[in-house]
C-alpha atoms as a PDB file:
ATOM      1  CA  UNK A   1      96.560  85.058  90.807  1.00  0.00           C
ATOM      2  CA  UNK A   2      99.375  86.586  93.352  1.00  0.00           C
ATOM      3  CA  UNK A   3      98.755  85.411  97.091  1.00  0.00           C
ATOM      4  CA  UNK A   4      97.017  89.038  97.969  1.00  0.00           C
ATOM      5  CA  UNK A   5      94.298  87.727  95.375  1.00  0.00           C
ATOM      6  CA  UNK A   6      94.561  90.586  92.495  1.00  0.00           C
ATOM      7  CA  UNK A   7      95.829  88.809  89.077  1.00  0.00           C
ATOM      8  CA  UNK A   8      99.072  88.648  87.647  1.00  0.00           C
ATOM      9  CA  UNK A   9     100.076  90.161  84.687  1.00  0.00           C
ATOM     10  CA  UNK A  10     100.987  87.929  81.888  1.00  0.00           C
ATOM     11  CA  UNK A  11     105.057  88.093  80.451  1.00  0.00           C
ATOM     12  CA  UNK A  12     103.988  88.783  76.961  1.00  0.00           C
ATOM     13  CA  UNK A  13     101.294  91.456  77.646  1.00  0.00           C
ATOM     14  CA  UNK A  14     103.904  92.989  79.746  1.00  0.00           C
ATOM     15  CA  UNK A  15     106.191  92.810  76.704  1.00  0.00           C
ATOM     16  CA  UNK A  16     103.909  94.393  74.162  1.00  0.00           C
ATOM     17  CA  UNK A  17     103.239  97.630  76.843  1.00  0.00           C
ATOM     18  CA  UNK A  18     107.059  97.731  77.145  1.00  0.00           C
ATOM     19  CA  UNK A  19     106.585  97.944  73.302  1.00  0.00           C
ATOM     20  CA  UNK A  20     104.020 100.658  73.556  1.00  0.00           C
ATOM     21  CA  UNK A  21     101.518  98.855  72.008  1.00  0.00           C
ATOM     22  CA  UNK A  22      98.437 100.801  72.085  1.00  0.00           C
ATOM     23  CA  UNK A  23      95.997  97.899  73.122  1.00  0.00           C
ATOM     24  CA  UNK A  24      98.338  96.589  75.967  1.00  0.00           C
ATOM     25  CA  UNK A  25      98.743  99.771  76.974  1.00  0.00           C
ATOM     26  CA  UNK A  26      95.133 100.419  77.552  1.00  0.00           C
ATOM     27  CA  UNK A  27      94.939  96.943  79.113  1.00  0.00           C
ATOM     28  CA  UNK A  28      98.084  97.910  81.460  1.00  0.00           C
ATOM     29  CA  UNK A  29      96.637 101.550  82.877  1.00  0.00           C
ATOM     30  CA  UNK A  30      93.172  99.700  82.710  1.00  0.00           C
ATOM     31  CA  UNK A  31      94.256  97.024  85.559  1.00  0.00           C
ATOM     32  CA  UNK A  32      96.128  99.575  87.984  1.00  0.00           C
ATOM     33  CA  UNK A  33      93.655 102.734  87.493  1.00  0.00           C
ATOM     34  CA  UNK A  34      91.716 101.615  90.501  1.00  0.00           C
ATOM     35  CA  UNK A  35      94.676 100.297  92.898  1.00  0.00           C
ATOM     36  CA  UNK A  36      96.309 103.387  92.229  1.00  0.00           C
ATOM     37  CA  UNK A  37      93.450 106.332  92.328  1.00  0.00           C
ATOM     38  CA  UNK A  38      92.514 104.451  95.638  1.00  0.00           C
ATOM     39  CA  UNK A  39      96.303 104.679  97.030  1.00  0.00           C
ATOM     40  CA  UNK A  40      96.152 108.106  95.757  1.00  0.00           C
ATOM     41  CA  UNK A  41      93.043 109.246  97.244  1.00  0.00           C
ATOM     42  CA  UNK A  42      93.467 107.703 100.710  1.00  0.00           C
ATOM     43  CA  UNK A  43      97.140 109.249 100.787  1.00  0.00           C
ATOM     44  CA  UNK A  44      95.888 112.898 100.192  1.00  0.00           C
ATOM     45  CA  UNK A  45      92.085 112.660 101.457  1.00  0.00           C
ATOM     46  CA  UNK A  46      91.089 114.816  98.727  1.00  0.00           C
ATOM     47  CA  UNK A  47      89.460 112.775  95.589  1.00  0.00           C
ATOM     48  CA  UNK A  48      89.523 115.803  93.064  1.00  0.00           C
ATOM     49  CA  UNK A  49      93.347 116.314  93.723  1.00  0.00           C
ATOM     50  CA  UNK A  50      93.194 112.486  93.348  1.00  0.00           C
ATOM     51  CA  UNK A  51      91.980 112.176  90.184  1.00  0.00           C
ATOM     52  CA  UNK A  52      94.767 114.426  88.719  1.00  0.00           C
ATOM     53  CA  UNK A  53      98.035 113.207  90.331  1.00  0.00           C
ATOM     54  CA  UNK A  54      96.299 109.405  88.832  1.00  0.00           C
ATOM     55  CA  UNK A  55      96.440 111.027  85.755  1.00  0.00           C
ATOM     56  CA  UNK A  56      99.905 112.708  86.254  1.00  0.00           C
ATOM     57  CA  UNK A  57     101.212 109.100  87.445  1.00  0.00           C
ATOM     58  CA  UNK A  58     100.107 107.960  84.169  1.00  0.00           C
ATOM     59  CA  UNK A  59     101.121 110.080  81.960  1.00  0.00           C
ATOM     60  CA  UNK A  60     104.609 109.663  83.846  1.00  0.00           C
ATOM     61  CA  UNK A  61     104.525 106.433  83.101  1.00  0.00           C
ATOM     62  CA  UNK A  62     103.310 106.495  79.302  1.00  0.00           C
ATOM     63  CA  UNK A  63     106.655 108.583  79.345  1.00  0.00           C
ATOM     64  CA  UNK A  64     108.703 105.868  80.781  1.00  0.00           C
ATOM     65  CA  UNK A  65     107.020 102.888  80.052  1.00  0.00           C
ATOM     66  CA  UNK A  66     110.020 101.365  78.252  1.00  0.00           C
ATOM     67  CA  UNK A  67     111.927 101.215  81.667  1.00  0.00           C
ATOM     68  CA  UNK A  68     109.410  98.820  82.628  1.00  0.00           C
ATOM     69  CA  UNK A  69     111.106  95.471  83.302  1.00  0.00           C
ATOM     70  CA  UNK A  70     108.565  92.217  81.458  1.00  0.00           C
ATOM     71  CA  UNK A  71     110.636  89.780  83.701  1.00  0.00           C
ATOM     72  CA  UNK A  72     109.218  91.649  86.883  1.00  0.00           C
ATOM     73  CA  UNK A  73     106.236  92.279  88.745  1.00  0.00           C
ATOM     74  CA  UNK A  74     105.353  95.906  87.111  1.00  0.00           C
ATOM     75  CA  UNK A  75     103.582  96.927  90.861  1.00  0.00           C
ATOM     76  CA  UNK A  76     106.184  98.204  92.318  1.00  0.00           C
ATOM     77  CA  UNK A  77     107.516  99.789  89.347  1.00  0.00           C
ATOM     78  CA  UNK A  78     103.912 101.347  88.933  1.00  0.00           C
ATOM     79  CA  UNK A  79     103.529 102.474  92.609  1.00  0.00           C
ATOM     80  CA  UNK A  80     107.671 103.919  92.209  1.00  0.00           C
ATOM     81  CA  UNK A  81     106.207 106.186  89.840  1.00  0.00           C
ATOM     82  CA  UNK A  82     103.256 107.241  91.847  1.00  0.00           C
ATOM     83  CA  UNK A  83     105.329 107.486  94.853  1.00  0.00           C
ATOM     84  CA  UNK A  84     107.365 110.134  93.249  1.00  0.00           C
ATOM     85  CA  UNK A  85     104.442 111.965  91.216  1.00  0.00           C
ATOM     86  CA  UNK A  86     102.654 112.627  95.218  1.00  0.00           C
ATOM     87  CA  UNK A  87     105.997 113.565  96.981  1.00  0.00           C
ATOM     88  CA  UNK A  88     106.749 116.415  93.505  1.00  0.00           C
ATOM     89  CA  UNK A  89     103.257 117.472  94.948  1.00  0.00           C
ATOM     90  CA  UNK A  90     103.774 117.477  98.687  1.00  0.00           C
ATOM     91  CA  UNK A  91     106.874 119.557  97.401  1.00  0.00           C
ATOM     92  CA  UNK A  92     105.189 122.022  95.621  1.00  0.00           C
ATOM     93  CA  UNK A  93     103.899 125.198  96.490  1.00  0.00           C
ATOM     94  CA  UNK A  94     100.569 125.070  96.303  1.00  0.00           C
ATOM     95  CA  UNK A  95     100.528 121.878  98.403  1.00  0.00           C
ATOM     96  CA  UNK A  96     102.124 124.016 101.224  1.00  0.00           C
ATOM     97  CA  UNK A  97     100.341 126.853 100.936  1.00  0.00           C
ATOM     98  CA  UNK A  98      97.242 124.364 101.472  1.00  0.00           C
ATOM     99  CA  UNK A  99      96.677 121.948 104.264  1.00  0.00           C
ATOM    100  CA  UNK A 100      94.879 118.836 103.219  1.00  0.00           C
ATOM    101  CA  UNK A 101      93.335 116.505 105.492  1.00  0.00           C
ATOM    102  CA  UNK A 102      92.657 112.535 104.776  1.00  0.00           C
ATOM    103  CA  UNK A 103      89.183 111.637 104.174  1.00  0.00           C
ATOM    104  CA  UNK A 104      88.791 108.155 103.940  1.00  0.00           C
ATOM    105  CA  UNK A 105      85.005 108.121 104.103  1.00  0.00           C
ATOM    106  CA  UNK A 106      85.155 110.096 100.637  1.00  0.00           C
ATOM    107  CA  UNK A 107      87.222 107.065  99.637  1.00  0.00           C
ATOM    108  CA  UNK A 108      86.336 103.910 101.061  1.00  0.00           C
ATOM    109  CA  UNK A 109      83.846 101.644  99.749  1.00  0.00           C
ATOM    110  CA  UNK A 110      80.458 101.860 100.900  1.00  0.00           C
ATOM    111  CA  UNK A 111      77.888  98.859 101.245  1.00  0.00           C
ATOM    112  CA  UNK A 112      75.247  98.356  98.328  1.00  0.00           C
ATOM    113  CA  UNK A 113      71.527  98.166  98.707  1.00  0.00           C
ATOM    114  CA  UNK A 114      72.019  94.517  98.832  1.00  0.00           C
ATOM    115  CA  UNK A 115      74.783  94.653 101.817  1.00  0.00           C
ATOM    116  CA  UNK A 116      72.082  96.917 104.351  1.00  0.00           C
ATOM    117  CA  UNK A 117      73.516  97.862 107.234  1.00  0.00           C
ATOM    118  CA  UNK A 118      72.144  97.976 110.752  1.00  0.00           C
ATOM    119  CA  UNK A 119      72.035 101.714 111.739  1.00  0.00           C
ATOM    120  CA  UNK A 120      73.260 101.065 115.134  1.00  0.00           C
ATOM    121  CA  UNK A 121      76.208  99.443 113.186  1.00  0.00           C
ATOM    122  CA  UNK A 122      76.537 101.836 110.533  1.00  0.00           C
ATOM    123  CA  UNK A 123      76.992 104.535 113.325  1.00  0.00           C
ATOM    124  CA  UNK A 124      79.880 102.266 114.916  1.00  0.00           C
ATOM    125  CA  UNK A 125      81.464 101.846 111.903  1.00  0.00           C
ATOM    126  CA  UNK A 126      81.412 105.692 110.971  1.00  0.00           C
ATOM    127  CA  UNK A 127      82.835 106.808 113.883  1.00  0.00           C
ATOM    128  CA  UNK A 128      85.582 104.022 113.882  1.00  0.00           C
ATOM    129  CA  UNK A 129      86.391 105.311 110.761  1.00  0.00           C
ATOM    130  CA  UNK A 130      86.435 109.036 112.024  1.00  0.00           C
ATOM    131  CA  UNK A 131      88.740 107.942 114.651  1.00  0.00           C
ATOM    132  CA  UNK A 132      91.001 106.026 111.791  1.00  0.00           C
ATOM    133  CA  UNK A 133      90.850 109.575 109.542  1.00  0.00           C
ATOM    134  CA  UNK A 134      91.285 111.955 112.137  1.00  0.00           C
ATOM    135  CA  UNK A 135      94.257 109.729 113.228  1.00  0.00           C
ATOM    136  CA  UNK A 136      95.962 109.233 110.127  1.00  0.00           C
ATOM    137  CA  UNK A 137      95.731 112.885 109.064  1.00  0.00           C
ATOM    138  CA  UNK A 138      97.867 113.642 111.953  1.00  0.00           C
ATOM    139  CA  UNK A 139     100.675 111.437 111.099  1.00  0.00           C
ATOM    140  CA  UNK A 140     103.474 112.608 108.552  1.00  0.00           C
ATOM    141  CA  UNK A 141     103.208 112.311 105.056  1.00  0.00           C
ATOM    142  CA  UNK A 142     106.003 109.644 105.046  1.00  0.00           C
ATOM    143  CA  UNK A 143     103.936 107.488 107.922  1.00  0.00           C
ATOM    144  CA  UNK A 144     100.933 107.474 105.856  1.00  0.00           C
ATOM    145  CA  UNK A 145     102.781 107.074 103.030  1.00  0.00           C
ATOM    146  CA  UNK A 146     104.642 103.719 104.126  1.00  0.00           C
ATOM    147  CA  UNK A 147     101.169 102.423 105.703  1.00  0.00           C
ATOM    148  CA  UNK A 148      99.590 102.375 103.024  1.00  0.00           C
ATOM    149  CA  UNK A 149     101.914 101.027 100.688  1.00  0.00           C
ATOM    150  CA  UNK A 150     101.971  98.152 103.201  1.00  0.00           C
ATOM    151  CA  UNK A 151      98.465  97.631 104.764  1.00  0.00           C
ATOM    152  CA  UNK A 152      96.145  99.207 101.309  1.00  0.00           C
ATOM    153  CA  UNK A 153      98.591  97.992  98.499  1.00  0.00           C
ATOM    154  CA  UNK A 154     100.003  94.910 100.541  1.00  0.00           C
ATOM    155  CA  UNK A 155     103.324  95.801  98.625  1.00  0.00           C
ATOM    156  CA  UNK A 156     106.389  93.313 100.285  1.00  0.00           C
ATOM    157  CA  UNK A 157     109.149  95.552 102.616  1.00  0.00           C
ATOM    158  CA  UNK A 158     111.417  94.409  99.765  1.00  0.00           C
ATOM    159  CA  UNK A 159     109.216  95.948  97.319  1.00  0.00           C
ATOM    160  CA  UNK A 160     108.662  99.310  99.142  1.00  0.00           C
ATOM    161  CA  UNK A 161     112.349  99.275 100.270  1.00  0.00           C
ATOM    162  CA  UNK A 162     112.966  99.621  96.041  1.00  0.00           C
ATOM    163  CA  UNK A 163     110.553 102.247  95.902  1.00  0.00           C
ATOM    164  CA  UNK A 164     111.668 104.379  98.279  1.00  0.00           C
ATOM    165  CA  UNK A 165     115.412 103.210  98.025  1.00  0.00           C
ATOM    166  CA  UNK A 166     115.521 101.898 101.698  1.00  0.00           C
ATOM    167  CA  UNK A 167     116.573  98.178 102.597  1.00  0.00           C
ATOM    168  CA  UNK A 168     113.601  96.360 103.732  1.00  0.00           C
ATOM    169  CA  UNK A 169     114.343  96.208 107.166  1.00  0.00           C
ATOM    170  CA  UNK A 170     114.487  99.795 107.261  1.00  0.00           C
ATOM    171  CA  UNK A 171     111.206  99.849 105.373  1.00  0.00           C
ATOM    172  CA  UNK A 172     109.815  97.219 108.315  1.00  0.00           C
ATOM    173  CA  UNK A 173     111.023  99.033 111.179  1.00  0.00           C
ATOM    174  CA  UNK A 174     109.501 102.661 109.570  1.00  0.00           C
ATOM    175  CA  UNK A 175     106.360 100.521 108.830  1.00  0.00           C
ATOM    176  CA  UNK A 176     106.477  99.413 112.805  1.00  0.00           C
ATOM    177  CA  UNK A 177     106.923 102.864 113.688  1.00  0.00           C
ATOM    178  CA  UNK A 178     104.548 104.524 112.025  1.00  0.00           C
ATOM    179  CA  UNK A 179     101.401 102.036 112.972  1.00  0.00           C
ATOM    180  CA  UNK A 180     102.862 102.581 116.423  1.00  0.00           C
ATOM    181  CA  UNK A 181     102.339 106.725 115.744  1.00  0.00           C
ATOM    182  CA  UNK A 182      98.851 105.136 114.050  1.00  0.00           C
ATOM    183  CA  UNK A 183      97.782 103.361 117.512  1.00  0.00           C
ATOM    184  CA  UNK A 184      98.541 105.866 119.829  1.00  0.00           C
ATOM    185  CA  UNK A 185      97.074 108.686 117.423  1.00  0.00           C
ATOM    186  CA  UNK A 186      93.814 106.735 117.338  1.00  0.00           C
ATOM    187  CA  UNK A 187      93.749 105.823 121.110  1.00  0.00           C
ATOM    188  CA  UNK A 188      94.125 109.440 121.510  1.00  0.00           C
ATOM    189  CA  UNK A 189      91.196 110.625 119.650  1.00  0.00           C
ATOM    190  CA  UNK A 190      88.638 107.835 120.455  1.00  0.00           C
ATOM    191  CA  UNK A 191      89.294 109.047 124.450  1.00  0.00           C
ATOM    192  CA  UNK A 192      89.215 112.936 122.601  1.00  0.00           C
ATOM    193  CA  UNK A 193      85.790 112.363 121.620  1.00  0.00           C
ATOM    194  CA  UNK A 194      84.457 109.767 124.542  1.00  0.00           C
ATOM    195  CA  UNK A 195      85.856 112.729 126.772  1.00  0.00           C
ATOM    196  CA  UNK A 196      83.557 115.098 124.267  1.00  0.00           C
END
């Protein structure tokens, strides 16, 4: 179990996927489907769009799986890959032909029948998480990007600085920057809609 409590891959199932076998493979896409539909979704806000740049990421991957390093963590190597497969779409035409907002309510867990909430807190939380939306749709793609690589994923600066081919101070002081942009964004619309 790694210290951010998801579980390690083991060295050998890493070396049959490197091998393409079919089983490992399966097991492989099986254990990062969620981590990175979630990233995915929370990055663009839209869940359809979501669920095909997941499966874009892993088809890219199926392509390349024999750069995957057994020795390694495969994470960052996994969220490299998605990394890229969302910024060829944030290139693309249709992307800016089309303005897409966040929607992390469409995204974020919601409590079971046997977590009830109290209304009067379920209407606090909603509207915290408005705030959080509206806030983080206003920030660049490569501030929302970085954030939640960091803060969702809980991926190292050294890990993102790979990804993104930054050192991981660099990757630390964007990181600091763009919660900064996060802050001030969200202070700004909570008084927006206390003002309202």
């Amino acid at each position: 179990m790694s210290k951010d409590g998801r579980t390690a891959m083991d060295e050998r199932l890493l070396q049959a996927v490197a091998a393409r076998d079919e089983a490992a493979l399966d097991q492989f896409f099986t254990h990062f489907f969620d981590r990175v539909y979630g990233y995915v979704a929370r990055l663009l806000g839209d869940p359809t769009l979501a669920e095909d740049l997941t499966q874009e990421s892993f088809l890219r991957m199926h392509r390349a799986i024999d750069r995957l390093d057994p020795n390694r963590d495969p994470a960052p190597w996994v969220f490299t890959v998605v990394a890229n497969t969302v910024r060829d779409h944030w290139r693309s035409k249709h992307h800016r032909a089309s303005s897409s907002q966040v929607d992390l309510e469409q995204v974020s867990p919601t409590a079971t029948d046997d977590e009830a909430v109290a209304p009067d807190q379920e209407l606090e939380d909603k509207e915290v998480l408005d705030a959080i939306q509206e806030a983080l749709a206003g920030l660049s793609e490569s501030d929302r990007e970085v954030i939640l690589l960091a803060d969702y994923e809980r991926l190292t600066s050294a890990q993102i600085g790979e990804m993104l081919d930054a050192t991981p101070e660099a990757i630390r002081q964007r990181h600091s920057r763009a919660l900064d942009r996060l802050g001030r964004a969200y202070r700004t619309e909570v008084g927006r809609r206390r003002g309202a």
